[in-house]
N, C-alpha and C. Protein backbone atom coordinates (compact mmCIF):
# COMPACT_ATOMS: atom_id res chain seq x y z
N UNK A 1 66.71 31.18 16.91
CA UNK A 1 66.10 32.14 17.79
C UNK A 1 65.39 31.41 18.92
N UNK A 2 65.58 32.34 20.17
CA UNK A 2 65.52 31.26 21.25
C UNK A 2 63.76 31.45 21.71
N UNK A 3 62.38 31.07 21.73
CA UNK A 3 61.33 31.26 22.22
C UNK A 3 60.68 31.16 23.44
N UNK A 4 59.83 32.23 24.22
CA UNK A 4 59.59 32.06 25.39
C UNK A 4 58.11 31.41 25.38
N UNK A 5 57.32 30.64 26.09
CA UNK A 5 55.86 30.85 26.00
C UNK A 5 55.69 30.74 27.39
N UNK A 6 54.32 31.33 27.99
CA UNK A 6 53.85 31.13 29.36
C UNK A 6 52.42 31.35 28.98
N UNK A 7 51.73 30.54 30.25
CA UNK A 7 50.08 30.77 29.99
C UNK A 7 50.33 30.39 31.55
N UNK A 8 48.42 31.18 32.14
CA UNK A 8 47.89 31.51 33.02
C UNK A 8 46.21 30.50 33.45
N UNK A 9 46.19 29.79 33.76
CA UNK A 9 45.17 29.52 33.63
C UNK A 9 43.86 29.65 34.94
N UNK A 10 42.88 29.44 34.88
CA UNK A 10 41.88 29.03 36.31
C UNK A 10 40.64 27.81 35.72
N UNK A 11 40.38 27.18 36.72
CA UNK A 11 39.62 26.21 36.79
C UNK A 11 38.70 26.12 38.14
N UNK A 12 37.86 25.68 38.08
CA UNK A 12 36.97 24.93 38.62
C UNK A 12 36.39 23.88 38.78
N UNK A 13 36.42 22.78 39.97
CA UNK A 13 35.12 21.52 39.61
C UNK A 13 33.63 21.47 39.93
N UNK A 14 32.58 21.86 39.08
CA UNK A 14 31.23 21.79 39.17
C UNK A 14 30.74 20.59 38.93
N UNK A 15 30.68 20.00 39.71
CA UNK A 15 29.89 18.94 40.06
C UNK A 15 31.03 17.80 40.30
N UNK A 16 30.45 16.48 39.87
CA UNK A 16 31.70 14.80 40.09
C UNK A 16 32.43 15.22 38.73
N UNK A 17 32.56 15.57 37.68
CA UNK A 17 33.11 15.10 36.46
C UNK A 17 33.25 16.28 35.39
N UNK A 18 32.58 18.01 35.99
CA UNK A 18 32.89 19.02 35.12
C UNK A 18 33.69 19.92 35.51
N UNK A 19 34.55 20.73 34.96
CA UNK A 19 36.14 21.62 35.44
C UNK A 19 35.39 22.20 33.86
N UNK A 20 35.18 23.54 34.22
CA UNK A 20 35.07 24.55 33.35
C UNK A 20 36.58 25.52 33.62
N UNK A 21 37.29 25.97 32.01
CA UNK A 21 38.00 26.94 32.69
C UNK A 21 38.54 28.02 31.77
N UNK A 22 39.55 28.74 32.14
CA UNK A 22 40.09 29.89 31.34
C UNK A 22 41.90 30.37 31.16
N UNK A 23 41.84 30.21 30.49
CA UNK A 23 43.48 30.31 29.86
C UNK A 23 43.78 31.76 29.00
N UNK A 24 45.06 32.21 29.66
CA UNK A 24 45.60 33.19 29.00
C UNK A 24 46.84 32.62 28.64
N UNK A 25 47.41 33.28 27.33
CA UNK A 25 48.79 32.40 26.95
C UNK A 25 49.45 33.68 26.20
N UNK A 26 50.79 33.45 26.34
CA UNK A 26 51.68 34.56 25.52
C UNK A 26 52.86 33.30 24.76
N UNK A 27 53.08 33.69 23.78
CA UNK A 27 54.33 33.19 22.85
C UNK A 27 55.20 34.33 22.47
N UNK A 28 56.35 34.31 22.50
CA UNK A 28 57.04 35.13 21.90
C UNK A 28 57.27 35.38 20.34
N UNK A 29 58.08 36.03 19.54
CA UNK A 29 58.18 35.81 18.61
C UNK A 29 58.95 34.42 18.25
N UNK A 30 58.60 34.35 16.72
CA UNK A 30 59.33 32.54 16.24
C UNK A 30 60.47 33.07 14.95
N UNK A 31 59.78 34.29 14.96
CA UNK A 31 60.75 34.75 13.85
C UNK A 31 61.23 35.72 13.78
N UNK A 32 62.49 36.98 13.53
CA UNK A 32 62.65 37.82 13.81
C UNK A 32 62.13 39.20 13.34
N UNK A 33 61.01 39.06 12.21
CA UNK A 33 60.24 39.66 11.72
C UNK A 33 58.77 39.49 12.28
N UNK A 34 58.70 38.26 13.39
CA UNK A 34 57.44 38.44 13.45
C UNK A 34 56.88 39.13 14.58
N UNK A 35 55.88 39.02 14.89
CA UNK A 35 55.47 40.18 16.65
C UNK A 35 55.07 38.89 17.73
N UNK A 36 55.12 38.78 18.69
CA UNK A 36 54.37 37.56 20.14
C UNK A 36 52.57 38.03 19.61
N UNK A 37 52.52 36.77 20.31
CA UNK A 37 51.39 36.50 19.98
C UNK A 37 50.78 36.11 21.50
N UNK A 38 49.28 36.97 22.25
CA UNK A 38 48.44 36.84 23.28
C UNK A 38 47.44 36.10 22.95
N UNK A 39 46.84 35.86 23.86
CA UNK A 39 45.65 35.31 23.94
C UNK A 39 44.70 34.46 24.98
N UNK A 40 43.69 34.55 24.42
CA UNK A 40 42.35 33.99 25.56
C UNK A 40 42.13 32.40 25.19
N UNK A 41 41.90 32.12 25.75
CA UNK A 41 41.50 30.52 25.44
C UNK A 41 40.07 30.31 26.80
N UNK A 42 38.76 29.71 26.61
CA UNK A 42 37.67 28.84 27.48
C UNK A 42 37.15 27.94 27.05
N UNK A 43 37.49 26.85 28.40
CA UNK A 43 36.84 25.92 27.82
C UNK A 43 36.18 24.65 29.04
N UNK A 44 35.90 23.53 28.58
CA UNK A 44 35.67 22.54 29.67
C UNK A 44 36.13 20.95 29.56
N UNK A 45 36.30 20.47 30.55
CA UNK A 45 37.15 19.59 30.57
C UNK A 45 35.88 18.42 31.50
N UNK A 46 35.52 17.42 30.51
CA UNK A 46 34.74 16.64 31.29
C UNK A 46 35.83 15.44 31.49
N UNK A 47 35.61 15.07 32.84
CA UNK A 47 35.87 13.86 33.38
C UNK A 47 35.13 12.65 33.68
N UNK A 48 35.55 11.25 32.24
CA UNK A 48 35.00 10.01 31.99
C UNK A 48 35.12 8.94 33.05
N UNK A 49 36.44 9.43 34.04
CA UNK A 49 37.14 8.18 35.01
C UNK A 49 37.81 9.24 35.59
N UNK A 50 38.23 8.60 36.66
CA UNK A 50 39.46 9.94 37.00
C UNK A 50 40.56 9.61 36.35
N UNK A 51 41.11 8.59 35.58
CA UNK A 51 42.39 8.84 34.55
C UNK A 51 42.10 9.29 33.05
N UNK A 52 40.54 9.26 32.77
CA UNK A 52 40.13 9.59 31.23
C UNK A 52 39.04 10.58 31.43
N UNK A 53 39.37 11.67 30.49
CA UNK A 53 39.01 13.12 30.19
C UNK A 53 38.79 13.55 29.11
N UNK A 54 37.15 14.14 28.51
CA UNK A 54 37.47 15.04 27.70
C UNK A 54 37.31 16.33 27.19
N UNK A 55 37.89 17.13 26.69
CA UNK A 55 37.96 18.82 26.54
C UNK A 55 37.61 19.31 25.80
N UNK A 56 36.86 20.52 25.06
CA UNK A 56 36.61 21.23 24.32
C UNK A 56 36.91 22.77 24.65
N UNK A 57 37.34 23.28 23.90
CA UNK A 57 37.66 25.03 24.03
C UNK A 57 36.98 25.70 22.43
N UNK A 58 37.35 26.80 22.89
CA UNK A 58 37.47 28.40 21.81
C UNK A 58 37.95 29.14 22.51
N UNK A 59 38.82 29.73 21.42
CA UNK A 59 39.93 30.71 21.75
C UNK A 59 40.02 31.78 20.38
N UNK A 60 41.00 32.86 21.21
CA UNK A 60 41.72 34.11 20.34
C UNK A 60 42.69 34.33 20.26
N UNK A 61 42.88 35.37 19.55
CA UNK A 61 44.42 35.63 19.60
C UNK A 61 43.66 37.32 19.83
N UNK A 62 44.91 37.86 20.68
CA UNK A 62 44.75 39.30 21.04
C UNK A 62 45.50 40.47 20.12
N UNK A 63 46.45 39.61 19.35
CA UNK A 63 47.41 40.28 18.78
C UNK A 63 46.93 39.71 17.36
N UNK A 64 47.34 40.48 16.01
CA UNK A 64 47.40 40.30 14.64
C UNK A 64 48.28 39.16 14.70
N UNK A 65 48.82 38.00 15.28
CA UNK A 65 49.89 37.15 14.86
C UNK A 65 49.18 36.16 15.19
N UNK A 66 48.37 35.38 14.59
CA UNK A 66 47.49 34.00 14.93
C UNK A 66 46.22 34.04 14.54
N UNK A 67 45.19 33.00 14.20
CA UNK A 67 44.13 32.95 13.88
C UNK A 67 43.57 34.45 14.85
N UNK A 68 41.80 34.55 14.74
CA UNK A 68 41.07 35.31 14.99
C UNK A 68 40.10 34.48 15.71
N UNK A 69 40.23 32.84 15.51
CA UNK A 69 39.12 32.27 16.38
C UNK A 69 39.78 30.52 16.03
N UNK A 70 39.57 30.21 17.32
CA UNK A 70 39.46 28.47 17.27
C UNK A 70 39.02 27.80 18.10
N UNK A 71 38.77 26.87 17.67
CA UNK A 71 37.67 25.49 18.17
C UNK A 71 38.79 24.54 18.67
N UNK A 72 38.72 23.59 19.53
CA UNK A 72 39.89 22.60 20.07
C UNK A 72 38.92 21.42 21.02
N UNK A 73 39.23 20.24 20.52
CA UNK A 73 38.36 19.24 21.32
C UNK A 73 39.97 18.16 21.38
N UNK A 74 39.73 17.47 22.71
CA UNK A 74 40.88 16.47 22.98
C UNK A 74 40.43 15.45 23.87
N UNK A 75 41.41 14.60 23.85
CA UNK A 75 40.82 13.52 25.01
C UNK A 75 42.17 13.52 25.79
N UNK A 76 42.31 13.07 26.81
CA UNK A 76 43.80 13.13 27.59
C UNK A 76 43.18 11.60 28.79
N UNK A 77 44.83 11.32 28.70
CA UNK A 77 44.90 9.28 29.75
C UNK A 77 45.76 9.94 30.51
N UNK A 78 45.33 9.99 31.74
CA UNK A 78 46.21 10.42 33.29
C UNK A 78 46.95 8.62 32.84
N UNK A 79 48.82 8.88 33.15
CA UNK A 79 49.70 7.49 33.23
C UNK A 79 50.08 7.45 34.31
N UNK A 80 49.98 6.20 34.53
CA UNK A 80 51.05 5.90 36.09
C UNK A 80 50.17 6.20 37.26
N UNK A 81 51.12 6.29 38.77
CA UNK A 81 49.97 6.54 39.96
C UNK A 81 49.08 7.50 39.62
């Protein structure tokens, strides 16, 4: 079964090194019994360097198909130019 996903996002930079922001995301179904799955995602994205970053969110799901709440912390390395 073939799956679609798309998300929406917005951002901002407040100040040298903070990007607060907001994400909407849709998945389709994964299974043919199951329903797509919406949702909200906010969060912020501090910047250590301009190639090293790190993020924290909470998010939902809008639909019965996915948690009811989550927490998400990451670090991300900009590669290359």
């Amino acid at each position: 079964m073939l799956q679609a996903l798309a998300s929406a996002a917005v951002s901002r930079k407040v100040g040298e090194r903070l990007s607060p922001y907001v994400e909407a995301f849709f998945a389709s179904q994964e299974e043919r019994d199951e329903r797509e799955t919406l949702g909200l995602d906010a969060g912020v994205i501090y910047f250590l360097t301009r190639r090293l970053a790190l993020d924290a969110a909470v998010g939902t799901t809008l639909t019965d198909q996915g948690p009811d709440y989550v927490l998400r912390a990451g670090f991300s390395v900009l590669l290359g130019r």
